[in-house]
PDB file of N, CA and C in Angstrom:
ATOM      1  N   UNK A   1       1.466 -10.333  -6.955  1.00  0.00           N
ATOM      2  CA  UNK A   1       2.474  -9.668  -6.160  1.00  0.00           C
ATOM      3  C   UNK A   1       2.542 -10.371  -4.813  1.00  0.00           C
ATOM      4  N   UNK A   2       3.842 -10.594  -4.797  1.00  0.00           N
ATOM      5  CA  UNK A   2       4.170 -11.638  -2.901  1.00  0.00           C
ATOM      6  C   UNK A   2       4.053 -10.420  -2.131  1.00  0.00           C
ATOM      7  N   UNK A   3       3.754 -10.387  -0.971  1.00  0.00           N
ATOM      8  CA  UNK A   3       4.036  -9.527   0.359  1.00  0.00           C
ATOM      9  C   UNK A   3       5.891  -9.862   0.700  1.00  0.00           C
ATOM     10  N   UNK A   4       6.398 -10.924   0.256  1.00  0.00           N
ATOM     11  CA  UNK A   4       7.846 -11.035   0.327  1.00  0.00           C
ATOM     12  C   UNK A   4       8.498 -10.499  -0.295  1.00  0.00           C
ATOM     13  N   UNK A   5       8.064  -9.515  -1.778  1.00  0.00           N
ATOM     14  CA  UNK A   5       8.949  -8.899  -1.939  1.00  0.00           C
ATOM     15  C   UNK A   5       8.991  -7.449  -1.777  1.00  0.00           C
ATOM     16  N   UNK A   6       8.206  -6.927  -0.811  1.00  0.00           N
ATOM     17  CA  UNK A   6       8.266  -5.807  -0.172  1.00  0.00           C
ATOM     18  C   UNK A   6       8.788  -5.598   1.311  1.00  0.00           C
ATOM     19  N   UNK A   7      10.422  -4.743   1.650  1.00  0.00           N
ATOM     20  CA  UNK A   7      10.585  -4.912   2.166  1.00  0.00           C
ATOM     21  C   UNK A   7      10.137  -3.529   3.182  1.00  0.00           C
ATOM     22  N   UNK A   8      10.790  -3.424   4.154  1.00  0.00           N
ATOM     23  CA  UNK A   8      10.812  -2.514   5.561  1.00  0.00           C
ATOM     24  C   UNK A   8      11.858  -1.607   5.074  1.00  0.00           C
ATOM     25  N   UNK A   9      12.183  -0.357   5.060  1.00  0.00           N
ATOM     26  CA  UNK A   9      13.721   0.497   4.452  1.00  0.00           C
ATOM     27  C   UNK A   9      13.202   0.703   3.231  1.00  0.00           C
ATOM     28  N   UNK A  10      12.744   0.048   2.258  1.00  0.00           N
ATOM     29  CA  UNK A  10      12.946   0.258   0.760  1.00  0.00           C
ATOM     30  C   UNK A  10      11.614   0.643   0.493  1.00  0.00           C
ATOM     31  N   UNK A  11      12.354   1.337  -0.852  1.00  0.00           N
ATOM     32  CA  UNK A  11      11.025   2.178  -1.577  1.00  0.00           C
ATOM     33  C   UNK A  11      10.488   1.980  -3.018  1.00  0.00           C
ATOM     34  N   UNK A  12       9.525   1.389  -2.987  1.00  0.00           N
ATOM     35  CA  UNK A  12       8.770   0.768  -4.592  1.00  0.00           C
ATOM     36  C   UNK A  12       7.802   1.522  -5.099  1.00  0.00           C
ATOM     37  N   UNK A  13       7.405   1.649  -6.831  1.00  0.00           N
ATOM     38  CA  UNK A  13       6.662   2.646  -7.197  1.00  0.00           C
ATOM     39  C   UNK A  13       5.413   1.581  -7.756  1.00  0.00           C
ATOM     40  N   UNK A  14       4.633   1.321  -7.668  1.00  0.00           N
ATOM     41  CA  UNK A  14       3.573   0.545  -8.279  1.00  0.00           C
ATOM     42  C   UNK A  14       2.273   1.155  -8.696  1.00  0.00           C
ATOM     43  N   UNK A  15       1.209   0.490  -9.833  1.00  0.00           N
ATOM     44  CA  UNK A  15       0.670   1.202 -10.103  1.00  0.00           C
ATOM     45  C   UNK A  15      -0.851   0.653  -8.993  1.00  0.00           C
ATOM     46  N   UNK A  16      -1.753   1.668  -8.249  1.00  0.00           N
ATOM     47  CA  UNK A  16      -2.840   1.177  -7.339  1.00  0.00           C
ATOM     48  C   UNK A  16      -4.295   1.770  -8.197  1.00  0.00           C
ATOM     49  N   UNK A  17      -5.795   1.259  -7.783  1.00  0.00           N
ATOM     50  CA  UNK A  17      -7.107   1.476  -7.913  1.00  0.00           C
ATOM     51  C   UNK A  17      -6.519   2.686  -7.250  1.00  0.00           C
ATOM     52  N   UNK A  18      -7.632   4.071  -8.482  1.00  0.00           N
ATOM     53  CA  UNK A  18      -7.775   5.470  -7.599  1.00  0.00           C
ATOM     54  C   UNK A  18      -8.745   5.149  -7.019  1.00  0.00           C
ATOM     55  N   UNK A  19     -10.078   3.961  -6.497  1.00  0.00           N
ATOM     56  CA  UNK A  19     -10.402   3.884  -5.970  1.00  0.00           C
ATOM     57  C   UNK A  19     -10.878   2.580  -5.644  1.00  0.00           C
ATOM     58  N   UNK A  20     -10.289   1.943  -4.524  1.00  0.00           N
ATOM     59  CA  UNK A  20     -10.056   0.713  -4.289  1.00  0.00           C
ATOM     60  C   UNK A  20     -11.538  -0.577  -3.331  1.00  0.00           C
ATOM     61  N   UNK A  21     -12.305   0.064  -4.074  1.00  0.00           N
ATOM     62  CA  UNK A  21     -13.937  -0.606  -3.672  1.00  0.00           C
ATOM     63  C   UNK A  21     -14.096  -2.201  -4.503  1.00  0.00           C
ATOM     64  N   UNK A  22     -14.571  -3.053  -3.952  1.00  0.00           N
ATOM     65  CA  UNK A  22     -14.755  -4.138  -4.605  1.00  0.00           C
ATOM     66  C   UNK A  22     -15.907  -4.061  -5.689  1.00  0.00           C
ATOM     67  N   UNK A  23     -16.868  -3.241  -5.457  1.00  0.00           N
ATOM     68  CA  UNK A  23     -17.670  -3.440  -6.416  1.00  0.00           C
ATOM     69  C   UNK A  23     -17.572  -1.646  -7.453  1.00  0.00           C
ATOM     70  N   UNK A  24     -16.569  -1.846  -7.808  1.00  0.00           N
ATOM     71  CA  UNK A  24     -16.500  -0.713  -8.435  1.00  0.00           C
ATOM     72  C   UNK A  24     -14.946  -0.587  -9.216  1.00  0.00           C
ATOM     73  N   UNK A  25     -15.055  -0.239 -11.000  1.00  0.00           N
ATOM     74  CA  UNK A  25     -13.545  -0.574 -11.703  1.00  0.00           C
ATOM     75  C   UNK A  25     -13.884   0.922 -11.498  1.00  0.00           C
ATOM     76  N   UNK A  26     -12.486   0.981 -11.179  1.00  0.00           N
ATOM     77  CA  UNK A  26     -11.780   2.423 -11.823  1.00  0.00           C
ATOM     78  C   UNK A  26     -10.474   2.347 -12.119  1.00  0.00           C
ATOM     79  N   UNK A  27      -9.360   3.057 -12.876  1.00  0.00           N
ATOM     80  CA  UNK A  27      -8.415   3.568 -13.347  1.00  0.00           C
ATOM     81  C   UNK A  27      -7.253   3.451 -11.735  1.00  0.00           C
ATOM     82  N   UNK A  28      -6.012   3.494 -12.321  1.00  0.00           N
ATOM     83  CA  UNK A  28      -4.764   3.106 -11.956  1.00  0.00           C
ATOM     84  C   UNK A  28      -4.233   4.266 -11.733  1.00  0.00           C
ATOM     85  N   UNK A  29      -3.463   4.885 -10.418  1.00  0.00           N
ATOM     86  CA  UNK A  29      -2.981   5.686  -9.892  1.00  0.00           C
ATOM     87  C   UNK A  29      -1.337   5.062  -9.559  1.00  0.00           C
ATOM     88  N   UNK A  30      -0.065   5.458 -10.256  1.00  0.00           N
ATOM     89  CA  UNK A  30       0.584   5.479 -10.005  1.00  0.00           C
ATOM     90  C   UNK A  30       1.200   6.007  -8.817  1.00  0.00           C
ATOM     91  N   UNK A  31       1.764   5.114  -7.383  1.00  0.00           N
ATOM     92  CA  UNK A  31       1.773   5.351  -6.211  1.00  0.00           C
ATOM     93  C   UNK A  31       3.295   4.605  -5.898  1.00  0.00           C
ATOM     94  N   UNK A  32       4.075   5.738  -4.861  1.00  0.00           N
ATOM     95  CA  UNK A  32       5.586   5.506  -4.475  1.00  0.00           C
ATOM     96  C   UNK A  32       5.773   5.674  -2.771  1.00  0.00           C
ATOM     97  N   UNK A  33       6.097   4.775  -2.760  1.00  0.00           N
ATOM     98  CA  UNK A  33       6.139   4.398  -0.606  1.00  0.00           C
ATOM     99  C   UNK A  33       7.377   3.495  -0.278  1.00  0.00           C
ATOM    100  N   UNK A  34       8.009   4.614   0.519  1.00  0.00           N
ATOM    101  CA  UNK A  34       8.713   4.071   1.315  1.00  0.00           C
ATOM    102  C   UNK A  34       8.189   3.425   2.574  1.00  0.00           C
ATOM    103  N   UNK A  35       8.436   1.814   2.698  1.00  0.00           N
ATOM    104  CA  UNK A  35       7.534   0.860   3.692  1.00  0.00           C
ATOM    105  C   UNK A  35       8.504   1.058   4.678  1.00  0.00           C
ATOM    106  N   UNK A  36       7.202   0.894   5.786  1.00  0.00           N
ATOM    107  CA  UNK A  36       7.404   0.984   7.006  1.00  0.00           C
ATOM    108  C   UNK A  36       7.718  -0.511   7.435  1.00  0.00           C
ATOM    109  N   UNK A  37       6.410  -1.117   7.313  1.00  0.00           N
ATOM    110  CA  UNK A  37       5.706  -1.776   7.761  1.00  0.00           C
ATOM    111  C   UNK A  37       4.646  -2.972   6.696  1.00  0.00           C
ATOM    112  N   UNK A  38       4.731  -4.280   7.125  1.00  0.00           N
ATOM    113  CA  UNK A  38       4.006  -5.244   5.823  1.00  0.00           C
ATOM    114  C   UNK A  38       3.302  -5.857   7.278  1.00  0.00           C
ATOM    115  N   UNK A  39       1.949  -6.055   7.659  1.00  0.00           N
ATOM    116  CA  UNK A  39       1.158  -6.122   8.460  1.00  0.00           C
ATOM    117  C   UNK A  39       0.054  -7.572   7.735  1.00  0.00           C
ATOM    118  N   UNK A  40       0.512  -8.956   8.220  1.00  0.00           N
ATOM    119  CA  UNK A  40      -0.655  -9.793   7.870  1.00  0.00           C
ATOM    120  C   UNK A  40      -1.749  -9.461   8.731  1.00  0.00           C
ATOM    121  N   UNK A  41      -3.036  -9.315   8.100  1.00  0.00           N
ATOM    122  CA  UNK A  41      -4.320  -8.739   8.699  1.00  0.00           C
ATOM    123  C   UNK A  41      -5.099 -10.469   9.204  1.00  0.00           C
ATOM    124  N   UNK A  42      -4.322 -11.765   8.961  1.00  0.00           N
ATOM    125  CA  UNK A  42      -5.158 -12.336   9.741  1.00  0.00           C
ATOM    126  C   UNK A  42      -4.657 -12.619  10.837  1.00  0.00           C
ATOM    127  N   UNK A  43      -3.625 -12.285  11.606  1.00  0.00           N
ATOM    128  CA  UNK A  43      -2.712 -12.234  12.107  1.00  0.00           C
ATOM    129  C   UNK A  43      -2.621 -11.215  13.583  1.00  0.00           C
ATOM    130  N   UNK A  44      -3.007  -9.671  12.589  1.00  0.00           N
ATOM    131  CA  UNK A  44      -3.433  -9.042  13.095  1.00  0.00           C
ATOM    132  C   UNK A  44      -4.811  -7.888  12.471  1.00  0.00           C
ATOM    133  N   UNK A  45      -5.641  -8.038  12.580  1.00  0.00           N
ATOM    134  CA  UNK A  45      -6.970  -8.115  12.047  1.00  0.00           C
ATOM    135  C   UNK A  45      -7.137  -6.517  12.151  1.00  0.00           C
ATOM    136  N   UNK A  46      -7.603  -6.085  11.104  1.00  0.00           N
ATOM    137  CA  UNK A  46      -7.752  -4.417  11.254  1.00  0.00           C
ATOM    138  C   UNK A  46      -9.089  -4.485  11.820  1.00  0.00           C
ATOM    139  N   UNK A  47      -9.150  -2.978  12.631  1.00  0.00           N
ATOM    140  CA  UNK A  47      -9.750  -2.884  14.034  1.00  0.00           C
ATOM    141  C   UNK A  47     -11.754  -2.595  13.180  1.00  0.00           C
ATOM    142  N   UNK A  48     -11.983  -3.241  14.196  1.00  0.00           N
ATOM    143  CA  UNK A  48     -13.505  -3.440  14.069  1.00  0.00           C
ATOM    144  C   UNK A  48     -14.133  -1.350  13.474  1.00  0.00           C
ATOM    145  N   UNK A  49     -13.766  -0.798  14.060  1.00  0.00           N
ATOM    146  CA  UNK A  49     -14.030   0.832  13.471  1.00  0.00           C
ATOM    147  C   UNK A  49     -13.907   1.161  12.133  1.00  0.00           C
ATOM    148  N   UNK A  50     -12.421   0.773  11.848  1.00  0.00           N
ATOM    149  CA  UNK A  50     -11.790   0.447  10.356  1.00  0.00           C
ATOM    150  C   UNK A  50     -12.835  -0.188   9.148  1.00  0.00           C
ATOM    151  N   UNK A  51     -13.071  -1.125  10.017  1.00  0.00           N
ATOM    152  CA  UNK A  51     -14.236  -2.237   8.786  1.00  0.00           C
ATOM    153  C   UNK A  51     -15.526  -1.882   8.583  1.00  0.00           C
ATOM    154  N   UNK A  52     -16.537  -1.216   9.397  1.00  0.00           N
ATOM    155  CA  UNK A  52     -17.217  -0.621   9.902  1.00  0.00           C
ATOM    156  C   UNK A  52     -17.577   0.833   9.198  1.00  0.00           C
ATOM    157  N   UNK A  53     -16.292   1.524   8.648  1.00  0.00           N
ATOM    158  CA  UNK A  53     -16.562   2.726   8.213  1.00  0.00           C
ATOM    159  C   UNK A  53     -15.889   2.861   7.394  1.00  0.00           C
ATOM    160  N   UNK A  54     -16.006   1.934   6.649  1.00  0.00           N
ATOM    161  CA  UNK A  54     -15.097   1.450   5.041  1.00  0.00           C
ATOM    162  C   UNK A  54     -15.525   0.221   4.107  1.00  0.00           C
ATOM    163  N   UNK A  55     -17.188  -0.339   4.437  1.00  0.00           N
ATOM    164  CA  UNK A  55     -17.209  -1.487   4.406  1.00  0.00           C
ATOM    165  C   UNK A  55     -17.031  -2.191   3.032  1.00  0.00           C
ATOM    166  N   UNK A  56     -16.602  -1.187   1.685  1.00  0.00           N
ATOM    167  CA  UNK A  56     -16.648  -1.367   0.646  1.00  0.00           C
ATOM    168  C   UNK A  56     -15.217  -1.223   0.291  1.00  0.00           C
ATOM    169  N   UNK A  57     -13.987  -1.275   0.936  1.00  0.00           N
ATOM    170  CA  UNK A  57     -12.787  -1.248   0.153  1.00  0.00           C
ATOM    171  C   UNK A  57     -12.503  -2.452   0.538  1.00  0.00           C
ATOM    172  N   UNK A  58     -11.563  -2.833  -1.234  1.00  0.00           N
ATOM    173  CA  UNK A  58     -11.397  -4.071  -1.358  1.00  0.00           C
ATOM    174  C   UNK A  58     -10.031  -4.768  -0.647  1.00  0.00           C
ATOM    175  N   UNK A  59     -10.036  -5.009   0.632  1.00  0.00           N
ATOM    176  CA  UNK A  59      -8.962  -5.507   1.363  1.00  0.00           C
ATOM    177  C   UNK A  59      -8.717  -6.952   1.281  1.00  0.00           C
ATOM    178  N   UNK A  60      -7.753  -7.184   1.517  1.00  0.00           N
ATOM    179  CA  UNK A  60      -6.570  -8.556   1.721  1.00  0.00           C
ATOM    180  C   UNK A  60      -5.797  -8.412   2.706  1.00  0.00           C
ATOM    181  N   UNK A  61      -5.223 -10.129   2.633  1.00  0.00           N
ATOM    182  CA  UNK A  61      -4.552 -10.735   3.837  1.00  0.00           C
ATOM    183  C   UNK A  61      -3.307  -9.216   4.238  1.00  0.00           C
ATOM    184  N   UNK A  62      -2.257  -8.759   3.145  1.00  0.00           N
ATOM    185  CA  UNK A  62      -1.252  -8.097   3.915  1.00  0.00           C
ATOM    186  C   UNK A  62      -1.596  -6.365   3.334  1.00  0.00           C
ATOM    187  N   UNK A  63      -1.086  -5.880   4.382  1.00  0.00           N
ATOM    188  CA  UNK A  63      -0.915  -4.121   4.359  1.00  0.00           C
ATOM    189  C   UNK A  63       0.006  -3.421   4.851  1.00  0.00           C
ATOM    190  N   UNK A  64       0.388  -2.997   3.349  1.00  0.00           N
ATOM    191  CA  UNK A  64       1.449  -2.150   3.626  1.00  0.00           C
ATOM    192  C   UNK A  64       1.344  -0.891   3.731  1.00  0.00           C
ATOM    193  N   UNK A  65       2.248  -0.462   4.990  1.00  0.00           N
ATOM    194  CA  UNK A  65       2.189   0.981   5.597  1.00  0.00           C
ATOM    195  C   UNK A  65       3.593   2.196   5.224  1.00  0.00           C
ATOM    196  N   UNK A  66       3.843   2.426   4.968  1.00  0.00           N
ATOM    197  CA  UNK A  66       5.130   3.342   4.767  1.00  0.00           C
ATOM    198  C   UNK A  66       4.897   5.003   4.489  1.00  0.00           C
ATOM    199  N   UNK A  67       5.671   5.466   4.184  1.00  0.00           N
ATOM    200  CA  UNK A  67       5.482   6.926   3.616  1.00  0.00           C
ATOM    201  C   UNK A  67       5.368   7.205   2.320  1.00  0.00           C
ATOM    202  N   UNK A  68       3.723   7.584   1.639  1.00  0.00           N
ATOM    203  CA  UNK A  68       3.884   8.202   0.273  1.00  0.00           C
ATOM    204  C   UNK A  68       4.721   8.735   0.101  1.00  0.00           C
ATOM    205  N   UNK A  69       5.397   8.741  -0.870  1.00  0.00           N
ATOM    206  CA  UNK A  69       6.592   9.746  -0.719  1.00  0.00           C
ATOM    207  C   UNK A  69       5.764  10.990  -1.891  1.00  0.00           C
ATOM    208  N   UNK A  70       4.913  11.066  -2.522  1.00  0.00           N
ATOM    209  CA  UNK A  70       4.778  11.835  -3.259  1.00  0.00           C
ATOM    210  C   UNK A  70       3.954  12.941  -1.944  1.00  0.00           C
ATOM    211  N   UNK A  71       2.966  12.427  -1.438  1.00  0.00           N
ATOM    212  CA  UNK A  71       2.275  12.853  -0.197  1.00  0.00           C
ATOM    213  C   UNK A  71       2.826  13.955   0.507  1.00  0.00           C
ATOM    214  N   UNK A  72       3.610  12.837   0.794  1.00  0.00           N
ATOM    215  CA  UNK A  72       4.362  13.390   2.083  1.00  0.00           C
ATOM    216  C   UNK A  72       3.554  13.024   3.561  1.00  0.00           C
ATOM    217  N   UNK A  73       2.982  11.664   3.565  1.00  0.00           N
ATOM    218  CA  UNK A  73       2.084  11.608   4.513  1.00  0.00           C
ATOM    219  C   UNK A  73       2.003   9.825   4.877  1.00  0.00           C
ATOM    220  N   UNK A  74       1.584   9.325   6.057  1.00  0.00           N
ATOM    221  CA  UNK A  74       1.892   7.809   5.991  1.00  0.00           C
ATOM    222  C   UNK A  74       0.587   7.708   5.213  1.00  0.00           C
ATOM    223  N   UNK A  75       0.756   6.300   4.794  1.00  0.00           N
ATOM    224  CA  UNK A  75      -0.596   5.624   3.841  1.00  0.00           C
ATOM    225  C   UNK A  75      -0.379   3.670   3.836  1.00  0.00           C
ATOM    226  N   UNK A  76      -1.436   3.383   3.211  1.00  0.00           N
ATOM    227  CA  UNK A  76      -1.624   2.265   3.602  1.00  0.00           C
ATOM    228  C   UNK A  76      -1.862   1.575   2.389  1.00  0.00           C
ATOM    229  N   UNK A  77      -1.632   0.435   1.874  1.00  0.00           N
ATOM    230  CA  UNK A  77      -2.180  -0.372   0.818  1.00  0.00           C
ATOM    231  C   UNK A  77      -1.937  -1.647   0.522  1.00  0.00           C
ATOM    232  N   UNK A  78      -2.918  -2.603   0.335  1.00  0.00           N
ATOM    233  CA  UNK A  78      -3.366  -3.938   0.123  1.00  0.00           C
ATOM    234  C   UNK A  78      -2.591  -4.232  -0.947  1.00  0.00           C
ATOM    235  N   UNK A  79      -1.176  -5.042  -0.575  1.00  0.00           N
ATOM    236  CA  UNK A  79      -0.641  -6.145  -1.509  1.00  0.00           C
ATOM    237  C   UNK A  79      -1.449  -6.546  -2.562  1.00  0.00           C
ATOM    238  N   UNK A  80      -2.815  -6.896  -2.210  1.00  0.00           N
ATOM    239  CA  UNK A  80      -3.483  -7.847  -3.421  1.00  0.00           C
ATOM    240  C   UNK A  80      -3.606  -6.821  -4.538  1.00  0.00           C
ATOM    241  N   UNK A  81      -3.607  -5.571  -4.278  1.00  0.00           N
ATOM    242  CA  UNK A  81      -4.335  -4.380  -5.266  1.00  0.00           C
ATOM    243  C   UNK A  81      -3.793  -3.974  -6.076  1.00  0.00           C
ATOM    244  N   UNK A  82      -2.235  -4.035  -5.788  1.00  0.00           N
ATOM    245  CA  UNK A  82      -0.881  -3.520  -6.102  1.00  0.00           C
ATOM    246  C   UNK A  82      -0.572  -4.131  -7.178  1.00  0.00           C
ATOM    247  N   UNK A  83      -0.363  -3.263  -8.292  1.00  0.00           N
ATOM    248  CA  UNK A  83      -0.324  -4.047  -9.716  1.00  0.00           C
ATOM    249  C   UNK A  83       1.267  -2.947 -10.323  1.00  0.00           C
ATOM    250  N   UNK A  84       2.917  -3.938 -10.867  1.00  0.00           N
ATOM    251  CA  UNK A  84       3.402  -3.603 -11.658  1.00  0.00           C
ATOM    252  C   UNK A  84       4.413  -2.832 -10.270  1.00  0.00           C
ATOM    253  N   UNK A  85       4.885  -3.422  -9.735  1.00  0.00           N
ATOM    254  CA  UNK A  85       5.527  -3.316  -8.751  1.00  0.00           C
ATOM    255  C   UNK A  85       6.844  -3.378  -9.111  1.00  0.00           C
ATOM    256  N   UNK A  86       7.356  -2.115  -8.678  1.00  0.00           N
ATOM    257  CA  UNK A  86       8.824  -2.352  -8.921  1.00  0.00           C
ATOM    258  C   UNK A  86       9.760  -1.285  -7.739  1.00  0.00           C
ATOM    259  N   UNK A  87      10.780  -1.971  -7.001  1.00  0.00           N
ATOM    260  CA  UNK A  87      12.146  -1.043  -6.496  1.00  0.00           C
ATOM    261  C   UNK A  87      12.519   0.440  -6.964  1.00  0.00           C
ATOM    262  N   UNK A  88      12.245   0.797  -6.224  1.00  0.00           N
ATOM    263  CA  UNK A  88      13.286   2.072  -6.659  1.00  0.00           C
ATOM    264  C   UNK A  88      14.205   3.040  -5.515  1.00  0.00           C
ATOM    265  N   UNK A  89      15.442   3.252  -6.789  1.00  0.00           N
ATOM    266  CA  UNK A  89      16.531   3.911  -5.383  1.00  0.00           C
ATOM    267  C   UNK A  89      15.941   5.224  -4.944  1.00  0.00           C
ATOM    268  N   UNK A  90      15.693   6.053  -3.878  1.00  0.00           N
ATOM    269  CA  UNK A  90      16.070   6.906  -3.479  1.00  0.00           C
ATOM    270  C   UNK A  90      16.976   7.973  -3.135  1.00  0.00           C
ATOM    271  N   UNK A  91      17.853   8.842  -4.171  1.00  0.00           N
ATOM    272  CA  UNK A  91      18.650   9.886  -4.070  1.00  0.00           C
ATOM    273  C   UNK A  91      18.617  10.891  -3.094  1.00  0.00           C
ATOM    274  N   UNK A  92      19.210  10.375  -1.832  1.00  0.00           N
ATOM    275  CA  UNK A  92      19.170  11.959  -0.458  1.00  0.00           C
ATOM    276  C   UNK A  92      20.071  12.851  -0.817  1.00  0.00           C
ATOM    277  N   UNK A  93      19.608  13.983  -0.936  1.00  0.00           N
ATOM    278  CA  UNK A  93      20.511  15.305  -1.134  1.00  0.00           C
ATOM    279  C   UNK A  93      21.054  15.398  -0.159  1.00  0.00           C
ATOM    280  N   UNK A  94      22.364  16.179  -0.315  1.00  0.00           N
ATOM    281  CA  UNK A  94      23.527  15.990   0.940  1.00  0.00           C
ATOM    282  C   UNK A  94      23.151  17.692   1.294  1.00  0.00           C
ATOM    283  N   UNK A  95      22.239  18.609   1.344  1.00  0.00           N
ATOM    284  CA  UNK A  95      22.570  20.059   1.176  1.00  0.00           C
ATOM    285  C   UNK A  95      22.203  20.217   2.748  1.00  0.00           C
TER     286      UNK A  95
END
């Protein structure tokens, strides 16, 4: 998966690790976000606290930030992790 084809506005459903540790397989959580935000981390380097009190999730160069939309809450996730990526429209109710 490119970090180019995720844009800023648009909303993709892909399938992610329910738990995203490098030394640890687990099972695929189907996950839908409208992006905010595609953040290269060498670029701009997630903050020393972040790394520190997470030292086992499996991160990469880009991160994307947007709104779960299932959530309802912002969230975050590693391009590299992101498996089966695909567009999808969003229908706004006019009510």
């Amino acid at each position: 998966m490119s970090h180019r084809t995720l844009l800023p506005g648009r909303s993709y459903r892909f399938l992610y690790p329910a738990i995203n540790f490098d030394c640890l397989i687990s099972g695929m959580d189907e996950r839908r976000i409208l992006v905010e935000r595609v953040r290269n981390t060498e670029l701009e380097p997630v903050d020393e606290e972040t790394l520190s009190s997470n030292p086992f999730i499996k991160r990469g160069r880009w991160l994307v930030t947007g709104i779960d939309l299932d959530k309802n809450e912002e969230r975050s996730f590693y391009v590299e992790s992101m498996v089966a990526v695909m567009e999808i429209k969003i229908q706004l109710s006019t009510r």
